[in-house]
C-alpha atoms as a PDB file:
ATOM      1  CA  UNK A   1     -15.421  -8.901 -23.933  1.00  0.00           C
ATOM      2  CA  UNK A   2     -16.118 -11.093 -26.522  1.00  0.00           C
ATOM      3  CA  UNK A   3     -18.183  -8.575 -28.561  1.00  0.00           C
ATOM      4  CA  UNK A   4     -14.864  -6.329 -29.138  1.00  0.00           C
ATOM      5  CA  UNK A   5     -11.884  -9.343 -29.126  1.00  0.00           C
ATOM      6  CA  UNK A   6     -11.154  -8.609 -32.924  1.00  0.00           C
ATOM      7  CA  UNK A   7     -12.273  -5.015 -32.964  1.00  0.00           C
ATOM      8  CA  UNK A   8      -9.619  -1.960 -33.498  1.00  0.00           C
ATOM      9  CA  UNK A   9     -10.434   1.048 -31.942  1.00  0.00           C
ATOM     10  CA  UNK A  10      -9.034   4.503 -33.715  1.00  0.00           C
ATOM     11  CA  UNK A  11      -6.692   6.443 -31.007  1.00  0.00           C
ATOM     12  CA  UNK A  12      -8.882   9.574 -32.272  1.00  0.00           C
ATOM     13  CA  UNK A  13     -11.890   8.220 -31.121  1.00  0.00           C
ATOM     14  CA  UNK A  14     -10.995   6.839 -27.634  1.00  0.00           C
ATOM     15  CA  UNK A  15      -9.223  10.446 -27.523  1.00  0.00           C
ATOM     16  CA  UNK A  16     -13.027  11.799 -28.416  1.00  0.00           C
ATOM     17  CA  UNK A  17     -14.570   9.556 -26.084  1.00  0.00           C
ATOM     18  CA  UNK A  18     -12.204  10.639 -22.853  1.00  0.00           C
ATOM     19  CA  UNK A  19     -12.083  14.284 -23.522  1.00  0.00           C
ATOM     20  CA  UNK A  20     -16.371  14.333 -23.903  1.00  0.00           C
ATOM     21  CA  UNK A  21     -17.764  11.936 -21.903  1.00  0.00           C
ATOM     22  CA  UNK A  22     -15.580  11.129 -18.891  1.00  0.00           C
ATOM     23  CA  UNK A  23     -16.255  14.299 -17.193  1.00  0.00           C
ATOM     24  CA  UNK A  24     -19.726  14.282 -17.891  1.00  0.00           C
ATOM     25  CA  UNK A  25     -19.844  10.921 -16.350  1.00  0.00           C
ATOM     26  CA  UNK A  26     -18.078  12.097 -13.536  1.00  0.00           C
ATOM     27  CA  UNK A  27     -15.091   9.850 -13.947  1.00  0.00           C
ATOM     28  CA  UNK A  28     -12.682  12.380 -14.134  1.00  0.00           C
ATOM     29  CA  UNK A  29     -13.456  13.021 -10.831  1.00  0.00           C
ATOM     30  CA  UNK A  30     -12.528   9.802  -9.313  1.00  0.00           C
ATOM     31  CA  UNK A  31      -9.192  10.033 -10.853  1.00  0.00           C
ATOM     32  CA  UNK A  32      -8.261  13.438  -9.777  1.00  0.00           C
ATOM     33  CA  UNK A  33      -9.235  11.919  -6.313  1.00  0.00           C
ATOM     34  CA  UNK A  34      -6.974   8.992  -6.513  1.00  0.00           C
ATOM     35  CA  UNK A  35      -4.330  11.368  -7.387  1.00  0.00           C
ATOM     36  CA  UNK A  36      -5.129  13.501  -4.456  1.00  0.00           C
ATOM     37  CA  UNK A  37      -5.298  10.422  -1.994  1.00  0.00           C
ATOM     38  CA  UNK A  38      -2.140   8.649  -3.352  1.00  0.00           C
ATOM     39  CA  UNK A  39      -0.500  12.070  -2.315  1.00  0.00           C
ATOM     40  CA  UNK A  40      -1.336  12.098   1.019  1.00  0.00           C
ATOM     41  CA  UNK A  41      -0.331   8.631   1.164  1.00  0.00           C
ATOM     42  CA  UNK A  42       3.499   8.999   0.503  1.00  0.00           C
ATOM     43  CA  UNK A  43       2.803  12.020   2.730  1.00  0.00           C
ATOM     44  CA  UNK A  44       2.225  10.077   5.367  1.00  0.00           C
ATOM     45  CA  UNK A  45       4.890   7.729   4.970  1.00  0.00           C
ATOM     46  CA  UNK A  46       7.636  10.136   4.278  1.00  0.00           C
ATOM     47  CA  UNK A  47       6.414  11.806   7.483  1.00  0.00           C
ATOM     48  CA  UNK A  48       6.585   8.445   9.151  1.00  0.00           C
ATOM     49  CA  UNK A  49      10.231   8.055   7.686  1.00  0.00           C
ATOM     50  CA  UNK A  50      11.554  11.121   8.530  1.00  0.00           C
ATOM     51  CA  UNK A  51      10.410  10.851  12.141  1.00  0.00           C
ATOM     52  CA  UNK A  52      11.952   7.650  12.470  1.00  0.00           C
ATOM     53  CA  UNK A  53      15.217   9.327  10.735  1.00  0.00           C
ATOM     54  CA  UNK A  54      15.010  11.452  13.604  1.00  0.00           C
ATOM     55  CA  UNK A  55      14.503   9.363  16.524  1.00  0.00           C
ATOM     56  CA  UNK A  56      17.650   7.068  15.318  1.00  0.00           C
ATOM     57  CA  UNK A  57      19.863  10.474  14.434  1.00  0.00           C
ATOM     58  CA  UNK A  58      18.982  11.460  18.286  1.00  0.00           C
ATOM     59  CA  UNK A  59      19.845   7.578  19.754  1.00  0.00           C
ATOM     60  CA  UNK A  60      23.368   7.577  17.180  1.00  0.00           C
ATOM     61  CA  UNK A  61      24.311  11.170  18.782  1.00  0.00           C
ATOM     62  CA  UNK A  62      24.369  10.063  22.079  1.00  0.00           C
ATOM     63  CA  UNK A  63      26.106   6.619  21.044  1.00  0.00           C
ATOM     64  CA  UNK A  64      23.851   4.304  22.221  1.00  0.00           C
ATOM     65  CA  UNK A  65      22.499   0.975  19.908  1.00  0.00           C
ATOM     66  CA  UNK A  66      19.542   1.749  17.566  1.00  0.00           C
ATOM     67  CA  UNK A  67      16.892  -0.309  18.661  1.00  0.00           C
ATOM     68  CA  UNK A  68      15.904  -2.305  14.833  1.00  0.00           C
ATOM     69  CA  UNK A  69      12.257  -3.247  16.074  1.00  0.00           C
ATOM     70  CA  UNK A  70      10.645  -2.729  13.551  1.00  0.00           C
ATOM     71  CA  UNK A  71      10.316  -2.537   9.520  1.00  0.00           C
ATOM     72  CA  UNK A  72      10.492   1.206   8.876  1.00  0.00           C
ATOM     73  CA  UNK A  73      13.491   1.032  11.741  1.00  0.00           C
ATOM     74  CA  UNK A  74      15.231  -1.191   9.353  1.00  0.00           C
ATOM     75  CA  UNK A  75      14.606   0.236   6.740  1.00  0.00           C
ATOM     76  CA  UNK A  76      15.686   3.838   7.922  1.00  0.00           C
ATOM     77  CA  UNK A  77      18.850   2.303   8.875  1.00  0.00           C
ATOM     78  CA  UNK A  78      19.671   0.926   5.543  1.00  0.00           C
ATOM     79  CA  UNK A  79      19.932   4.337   4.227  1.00  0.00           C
ATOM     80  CA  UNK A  80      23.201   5.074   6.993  1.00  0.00           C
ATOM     81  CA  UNK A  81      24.749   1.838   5.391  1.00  0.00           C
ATOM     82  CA  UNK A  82      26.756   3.138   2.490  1.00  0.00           C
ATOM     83  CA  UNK A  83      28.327   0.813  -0.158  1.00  0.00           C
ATOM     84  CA  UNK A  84      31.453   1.092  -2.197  1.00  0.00           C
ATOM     85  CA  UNK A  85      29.771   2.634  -5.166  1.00  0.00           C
ATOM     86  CA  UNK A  86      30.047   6.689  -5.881  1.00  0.00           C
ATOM     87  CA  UNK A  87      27.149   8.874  -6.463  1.00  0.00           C
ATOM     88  CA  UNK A  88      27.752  11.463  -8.534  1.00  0.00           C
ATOM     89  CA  UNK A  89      29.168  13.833  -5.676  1.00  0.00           C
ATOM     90  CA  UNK A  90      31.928  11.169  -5.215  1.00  0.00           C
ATOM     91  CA  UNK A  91      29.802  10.591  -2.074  1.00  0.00           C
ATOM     92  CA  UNK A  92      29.501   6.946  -0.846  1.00  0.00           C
ATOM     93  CA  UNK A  93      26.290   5.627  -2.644  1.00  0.00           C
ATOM     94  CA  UNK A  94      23.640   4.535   0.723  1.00  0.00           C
ATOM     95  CA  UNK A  95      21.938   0.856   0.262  1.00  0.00           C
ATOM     96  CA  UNK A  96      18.846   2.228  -0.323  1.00  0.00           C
ATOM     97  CA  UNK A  97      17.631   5.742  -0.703  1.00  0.00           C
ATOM     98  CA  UNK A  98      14.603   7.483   0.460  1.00  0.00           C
ATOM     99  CA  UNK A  99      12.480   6.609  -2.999  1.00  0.00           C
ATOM    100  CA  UNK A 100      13.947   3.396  -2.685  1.00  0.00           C
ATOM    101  CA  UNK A 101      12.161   2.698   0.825  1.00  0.00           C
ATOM    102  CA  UNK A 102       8.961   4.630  -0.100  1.00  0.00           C
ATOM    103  CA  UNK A 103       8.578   1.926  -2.689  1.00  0.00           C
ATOM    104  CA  UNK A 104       8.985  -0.907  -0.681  1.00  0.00           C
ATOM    105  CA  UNK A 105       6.633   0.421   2.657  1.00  0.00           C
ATOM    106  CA  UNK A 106       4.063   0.697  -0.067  1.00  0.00           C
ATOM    107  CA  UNK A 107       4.813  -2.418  -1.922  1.00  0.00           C
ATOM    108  CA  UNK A 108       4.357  -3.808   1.991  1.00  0.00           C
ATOM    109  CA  UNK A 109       0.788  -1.593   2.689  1.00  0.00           C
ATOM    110  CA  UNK A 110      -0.461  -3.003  -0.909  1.00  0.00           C
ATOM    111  CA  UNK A 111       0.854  -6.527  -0.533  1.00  0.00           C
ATOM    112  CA  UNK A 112      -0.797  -6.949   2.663  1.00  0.00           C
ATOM    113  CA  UNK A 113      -4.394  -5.474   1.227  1.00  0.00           C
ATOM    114  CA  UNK A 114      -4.128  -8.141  -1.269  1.00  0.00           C
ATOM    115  CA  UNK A 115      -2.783 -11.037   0.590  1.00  0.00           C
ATOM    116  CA  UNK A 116      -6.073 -10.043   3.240  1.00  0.00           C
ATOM    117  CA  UNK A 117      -8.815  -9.462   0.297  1.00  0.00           C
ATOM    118  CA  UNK A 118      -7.875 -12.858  -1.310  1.00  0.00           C
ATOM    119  CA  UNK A 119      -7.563 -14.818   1.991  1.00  0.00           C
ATOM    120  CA  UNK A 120     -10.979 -13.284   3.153  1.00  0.00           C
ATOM    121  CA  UNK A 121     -12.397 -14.266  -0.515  1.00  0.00           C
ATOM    122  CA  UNK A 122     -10.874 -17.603   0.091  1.00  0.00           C
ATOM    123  CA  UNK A 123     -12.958 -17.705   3.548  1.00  0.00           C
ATOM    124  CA  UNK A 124     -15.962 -16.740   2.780  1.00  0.00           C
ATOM    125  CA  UNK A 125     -15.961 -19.152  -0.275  1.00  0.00           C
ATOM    126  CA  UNK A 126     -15.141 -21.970   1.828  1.00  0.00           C
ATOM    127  CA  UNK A 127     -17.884 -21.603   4.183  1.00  0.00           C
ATOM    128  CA  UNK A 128     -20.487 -20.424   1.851  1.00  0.00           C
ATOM    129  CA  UNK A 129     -19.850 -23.935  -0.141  1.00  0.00           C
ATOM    130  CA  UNK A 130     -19.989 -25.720   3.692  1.00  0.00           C
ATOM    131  CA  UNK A 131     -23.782 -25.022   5.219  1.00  0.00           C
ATOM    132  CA  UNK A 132     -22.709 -26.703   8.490  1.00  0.00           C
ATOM    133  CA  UNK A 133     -19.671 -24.439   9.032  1.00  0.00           C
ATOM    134  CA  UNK A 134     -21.673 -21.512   7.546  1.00  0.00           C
ATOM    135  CA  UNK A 135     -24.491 -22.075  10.530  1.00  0.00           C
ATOM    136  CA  UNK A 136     -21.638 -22.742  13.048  1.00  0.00           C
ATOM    137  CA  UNK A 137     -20.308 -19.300  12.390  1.00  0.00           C
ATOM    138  CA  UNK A 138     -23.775 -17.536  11.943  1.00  0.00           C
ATOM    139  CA  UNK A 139     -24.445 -19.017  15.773  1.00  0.00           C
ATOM    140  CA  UNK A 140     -21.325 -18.185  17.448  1.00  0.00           C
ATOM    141  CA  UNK A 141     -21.534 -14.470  15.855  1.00  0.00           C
ATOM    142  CA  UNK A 142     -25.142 -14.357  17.029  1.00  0.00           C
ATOM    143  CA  UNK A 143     -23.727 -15.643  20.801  1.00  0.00           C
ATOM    144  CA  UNK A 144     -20.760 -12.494  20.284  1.00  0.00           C
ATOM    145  CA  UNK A 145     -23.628  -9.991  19.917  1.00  0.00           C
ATOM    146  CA  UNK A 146     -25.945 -10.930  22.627  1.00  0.00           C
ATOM    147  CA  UNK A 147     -23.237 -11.035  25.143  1.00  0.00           C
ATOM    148  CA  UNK A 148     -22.309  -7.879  24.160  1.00  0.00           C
ATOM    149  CA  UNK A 149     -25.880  -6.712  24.216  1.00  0.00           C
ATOM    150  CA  UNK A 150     -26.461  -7.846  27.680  1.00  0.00           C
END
């Protein structure tokens, strides 16, 4: 904002400003439910992972090839492959760990959301600045919903 570019804010009055009117604007809120919702998020993915753990622990004990179909499979297996470093155990050191894949399915779940917003932003922009293509794709949606009406 222009208005506040050279501006200096004291620490003690943001400090004011978050502790008495955040929560009465309800703001708090939202962040305790971020928290709550990020969570259940790597929740869900460490439930994912450790099913997939599972299913390949099963397929090694019976000595049969692990199927690598798909990302999570991959990167389940990566934690098996060991390299010649030491943890502090003296253990072999895996490739990746378990935070390490965490990371990277939800560097993959958040890359995607963005690479989809901004494509879709991209669309939309195109055919809002093209009224031929814009009516072309107002008439075949209109066609898509009577057929589906009838």
């Amino acid at each position: 904002c222009k208005l506040f570019r050279d501006y200096q804010f004291d620490p003690e009055i943001v400090l004011r400003l978050k502790v008495a009117i955040l929560p009465a604007l309800g703001l708090n809120k939202l962040e305790s439910k971020r928290k709550k919702e990020t969570k259940r998020l790597r929740s869900f993915i460490r439930d994912v992972f450790e099913k997939e753990e599972e299913r390949q622990m099963k397929i090694n004990d019976v000595g049969e090839h692990i199927p690598l179909s798909s990302l999570i499979s991959i990167l389940v297996a990566s934690t098996r492959t060991q390299t010649n470093e030491q943890d502090t155990k003296g253990q072999k050191k895996a490739v990746l760990s378990k935070d390490d894949i965490m990371d990277e399915i939800n560097s993959f779940m958040f890359a995607g959301y963005d690479t989809l917003s901004s494509t879709l932003c991209i669309l939309f922009y195109h055919i809002s600045t093209h009224p031929n293509i814009q009516q072309k794709v107002h008439d075949e949606i209109d066609a898509a919903i009577a057929s589906t009406l009838t």
